[in-house]
Protein backbone atom coordinates (compact mmCIF):
# COMPACT_ATOMS: atom_id res chain seq x y z
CA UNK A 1 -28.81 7.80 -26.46
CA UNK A 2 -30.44 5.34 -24.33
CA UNK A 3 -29.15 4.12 -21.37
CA UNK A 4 -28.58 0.17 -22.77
CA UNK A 5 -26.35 1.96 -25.41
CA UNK A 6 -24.49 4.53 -23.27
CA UNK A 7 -23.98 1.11 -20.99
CA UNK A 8 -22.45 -0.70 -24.18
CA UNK A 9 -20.43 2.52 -24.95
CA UNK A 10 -18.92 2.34 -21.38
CA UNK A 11 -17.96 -1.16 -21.43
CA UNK A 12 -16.27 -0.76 -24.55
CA UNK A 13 -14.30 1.85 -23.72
CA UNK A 14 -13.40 0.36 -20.72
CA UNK A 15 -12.62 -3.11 -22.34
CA UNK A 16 -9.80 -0.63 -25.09
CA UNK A 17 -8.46 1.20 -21.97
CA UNK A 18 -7.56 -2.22 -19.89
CA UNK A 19 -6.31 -4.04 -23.00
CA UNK A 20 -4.73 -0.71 -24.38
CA UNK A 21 -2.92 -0.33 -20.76
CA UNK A 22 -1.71 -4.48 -20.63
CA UNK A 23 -0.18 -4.17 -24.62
CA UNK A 24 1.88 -0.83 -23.54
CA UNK A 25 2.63 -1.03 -19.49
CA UNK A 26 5.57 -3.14 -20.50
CA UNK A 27 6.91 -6.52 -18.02
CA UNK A 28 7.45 -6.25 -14.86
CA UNK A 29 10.72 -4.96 -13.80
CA UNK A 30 13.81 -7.16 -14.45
CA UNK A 31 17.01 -7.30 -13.61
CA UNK A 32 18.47 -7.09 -16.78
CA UNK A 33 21.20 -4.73 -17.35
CA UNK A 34 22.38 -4.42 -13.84
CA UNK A 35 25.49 -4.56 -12.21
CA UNK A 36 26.14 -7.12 -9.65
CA UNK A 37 25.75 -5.56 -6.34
CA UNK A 38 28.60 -6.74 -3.60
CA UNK A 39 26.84 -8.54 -0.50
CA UNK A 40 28.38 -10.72 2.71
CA UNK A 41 25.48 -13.21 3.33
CA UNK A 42 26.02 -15.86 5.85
CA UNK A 43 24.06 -19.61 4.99
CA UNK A 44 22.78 -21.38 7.52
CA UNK A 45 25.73 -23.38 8.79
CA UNK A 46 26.74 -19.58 9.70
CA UNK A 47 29.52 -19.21 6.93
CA UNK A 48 30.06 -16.20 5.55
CA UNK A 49 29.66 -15.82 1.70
CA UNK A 50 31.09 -12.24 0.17
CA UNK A 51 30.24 -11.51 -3.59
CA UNK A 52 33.71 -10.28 -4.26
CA UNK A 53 35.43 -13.40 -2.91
CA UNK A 54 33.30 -16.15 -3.89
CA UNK A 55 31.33 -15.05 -7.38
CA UNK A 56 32.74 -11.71 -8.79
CA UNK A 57 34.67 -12.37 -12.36
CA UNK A 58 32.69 -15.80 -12.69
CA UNK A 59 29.77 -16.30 -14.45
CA UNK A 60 27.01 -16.92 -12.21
CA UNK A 61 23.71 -17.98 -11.60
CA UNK A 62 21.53 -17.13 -8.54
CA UNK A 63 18.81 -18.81 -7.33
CA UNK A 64 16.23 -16.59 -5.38
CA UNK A 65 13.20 -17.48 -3.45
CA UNK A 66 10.96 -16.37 -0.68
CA UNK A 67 8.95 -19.06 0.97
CA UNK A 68 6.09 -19.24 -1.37
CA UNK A 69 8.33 -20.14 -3.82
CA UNK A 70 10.62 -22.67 -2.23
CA UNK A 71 8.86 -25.20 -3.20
CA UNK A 72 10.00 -24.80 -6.83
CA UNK A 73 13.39 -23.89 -6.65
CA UNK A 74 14.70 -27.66 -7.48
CA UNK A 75 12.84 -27.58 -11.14
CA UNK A 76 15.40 -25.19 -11.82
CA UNK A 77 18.24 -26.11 -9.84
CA UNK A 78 18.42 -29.31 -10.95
CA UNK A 79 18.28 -29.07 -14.95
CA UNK A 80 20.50 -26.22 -14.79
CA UNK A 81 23.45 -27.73 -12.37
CA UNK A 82 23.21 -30.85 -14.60
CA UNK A 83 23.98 -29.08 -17.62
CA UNK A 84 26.11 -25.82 -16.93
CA UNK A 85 28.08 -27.05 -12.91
CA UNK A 86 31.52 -26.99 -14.78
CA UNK A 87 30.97 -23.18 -16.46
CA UNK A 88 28.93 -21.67 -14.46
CA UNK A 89 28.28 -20.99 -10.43
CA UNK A 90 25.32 -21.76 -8.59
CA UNK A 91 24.14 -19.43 -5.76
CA UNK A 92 21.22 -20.19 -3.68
CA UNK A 93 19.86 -17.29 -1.48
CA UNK A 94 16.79 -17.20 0.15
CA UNK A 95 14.77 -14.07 1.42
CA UNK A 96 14.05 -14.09 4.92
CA UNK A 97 13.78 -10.88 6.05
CA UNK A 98 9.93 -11.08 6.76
CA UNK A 99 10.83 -12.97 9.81
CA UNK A 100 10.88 -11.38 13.03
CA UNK A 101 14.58 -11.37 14.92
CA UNK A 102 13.72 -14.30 17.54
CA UNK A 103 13.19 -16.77 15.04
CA UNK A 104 15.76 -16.25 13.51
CA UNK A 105 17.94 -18.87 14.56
CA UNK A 106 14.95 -21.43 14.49
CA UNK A 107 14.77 -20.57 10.84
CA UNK A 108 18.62 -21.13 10.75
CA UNK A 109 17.95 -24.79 12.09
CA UNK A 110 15.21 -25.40 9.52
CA UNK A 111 17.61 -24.45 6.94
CA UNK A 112 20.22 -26.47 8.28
CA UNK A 113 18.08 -29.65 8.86
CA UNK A 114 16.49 -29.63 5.39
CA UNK A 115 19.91 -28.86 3.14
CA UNK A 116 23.07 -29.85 2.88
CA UNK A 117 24.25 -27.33 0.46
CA UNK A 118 25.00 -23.60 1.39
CA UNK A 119 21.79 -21.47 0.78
CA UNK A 120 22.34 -17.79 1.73
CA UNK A 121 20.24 -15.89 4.30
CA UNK A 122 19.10 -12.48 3.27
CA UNK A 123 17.59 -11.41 6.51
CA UNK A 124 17.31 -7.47 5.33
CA UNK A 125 15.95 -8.21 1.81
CA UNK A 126 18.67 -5.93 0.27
CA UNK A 127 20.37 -8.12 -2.23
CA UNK A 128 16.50 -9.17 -3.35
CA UNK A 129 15.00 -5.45 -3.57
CA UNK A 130 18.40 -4.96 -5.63
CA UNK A 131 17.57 -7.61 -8.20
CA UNK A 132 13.81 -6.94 -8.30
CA UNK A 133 12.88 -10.16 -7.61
CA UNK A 134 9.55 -11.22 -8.12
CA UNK A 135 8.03 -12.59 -5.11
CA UNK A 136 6.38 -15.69 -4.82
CA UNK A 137 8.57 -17.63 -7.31
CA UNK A 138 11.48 -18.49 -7.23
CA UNK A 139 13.82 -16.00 -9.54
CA UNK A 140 16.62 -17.56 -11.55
CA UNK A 141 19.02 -14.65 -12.79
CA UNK A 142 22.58 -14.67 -14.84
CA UNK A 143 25.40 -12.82 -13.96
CA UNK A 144 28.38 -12.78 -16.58
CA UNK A 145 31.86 -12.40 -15.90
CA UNK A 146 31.84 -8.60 -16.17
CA UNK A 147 28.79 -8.67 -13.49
CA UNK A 148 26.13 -7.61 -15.32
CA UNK A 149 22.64 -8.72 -15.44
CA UNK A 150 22.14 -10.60 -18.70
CA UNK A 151 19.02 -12.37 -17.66
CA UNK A 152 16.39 -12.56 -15.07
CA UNK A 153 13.23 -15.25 -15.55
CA UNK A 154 10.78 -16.31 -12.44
CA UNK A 155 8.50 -19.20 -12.45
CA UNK A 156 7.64 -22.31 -11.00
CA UNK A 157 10.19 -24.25 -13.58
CA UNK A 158 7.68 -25.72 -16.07
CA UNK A 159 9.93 -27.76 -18.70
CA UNK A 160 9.67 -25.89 -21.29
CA UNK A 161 10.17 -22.31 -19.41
CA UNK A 162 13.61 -24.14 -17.94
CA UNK A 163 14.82 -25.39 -21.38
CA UNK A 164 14.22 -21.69 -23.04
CA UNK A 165 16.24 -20.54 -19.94
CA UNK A 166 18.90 -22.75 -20.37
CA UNK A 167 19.08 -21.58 -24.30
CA UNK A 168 19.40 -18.34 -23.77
CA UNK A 169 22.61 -19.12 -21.54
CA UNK A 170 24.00 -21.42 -23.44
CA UNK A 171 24.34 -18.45 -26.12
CA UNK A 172 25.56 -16.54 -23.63
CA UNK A 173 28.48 -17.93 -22.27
């Protein structure tokens, strides 16, 4: 065989294996199916916000972002509080816990300056590691009354991605 054909044979294979590997290595992990995990977060007016007190036999809707993806988190916020605020709760957490302890409370202030509306501080990263959320983007998830899991989307809130979101909960609840 000469080496232009063993070269074609190589890239060939190699072209099945990576397409083989993206049709079977299945999404990236999702929430879906989980339980709701109990968490005391305080927002940055320094209230404190308990899953079992606040959320727990509701069905609810959190609203997850690092920094990279705050930027996005009002083209879902906003469709979705328009048309579900009277059946469903909103939660708004944010994932802070790549900050370093002294700035914390200048990150506090930030948060307190730029909304008016309770977003919860996850300085350890817990309640996000337990939700596998996708970094970068902000992570819209559904919680039913029972507290499970029932779905889990991330994105930058294109129209369309939104609108299939807010189907699926519509048949939901």
């Amino acid at each position: 065989m000469s080496f232009r054909a063993w070269r074609g044979t190589i890239t060939l294979v190699a072209t099945l294996l990576v397409t083989v590997t993206l049709l079977f290595a299945g999404d990236v992990p999702k929430a879906i199916g989980k339980k709701a995990v109990s968490f005391t977060l305080e927002d940055q007016f320094e209230r404190k916000w308990t899953w079992s007190k606040h959320w727990m036999g509701k069905p609810t809707v959190l609203v997850m972002s690092d920094w990279k993806g705050s930027d996005y988190t009002m083209s879902w916020t906003t469709p979705l509080t328009e048309a579900f605020k009277e059946r469903v709760q909103f939660v708004a957490l944010a994932d802070v816990s790549l900050a370093p302890s002294f700035i914390h409370e200048m990150l506090r202030t930030k948060f307190r300056e730029s909304y008016t509306y309770s977003i919860l501080l996850d300085w350890d990263g817990d309640v996000f590691k337990h939700y596998l959320v996708q970094p970068g983007l902000p992570n819209v998830i559904f919680i039913d009354a029972e507290g499970t899991v029932r779905l889990h989307t991330w994105g930058k809130g294109a129209a369309n991605h939104v609108n299939a979101f807010a189907k699926e909960l519509e048949k939901l609840l």
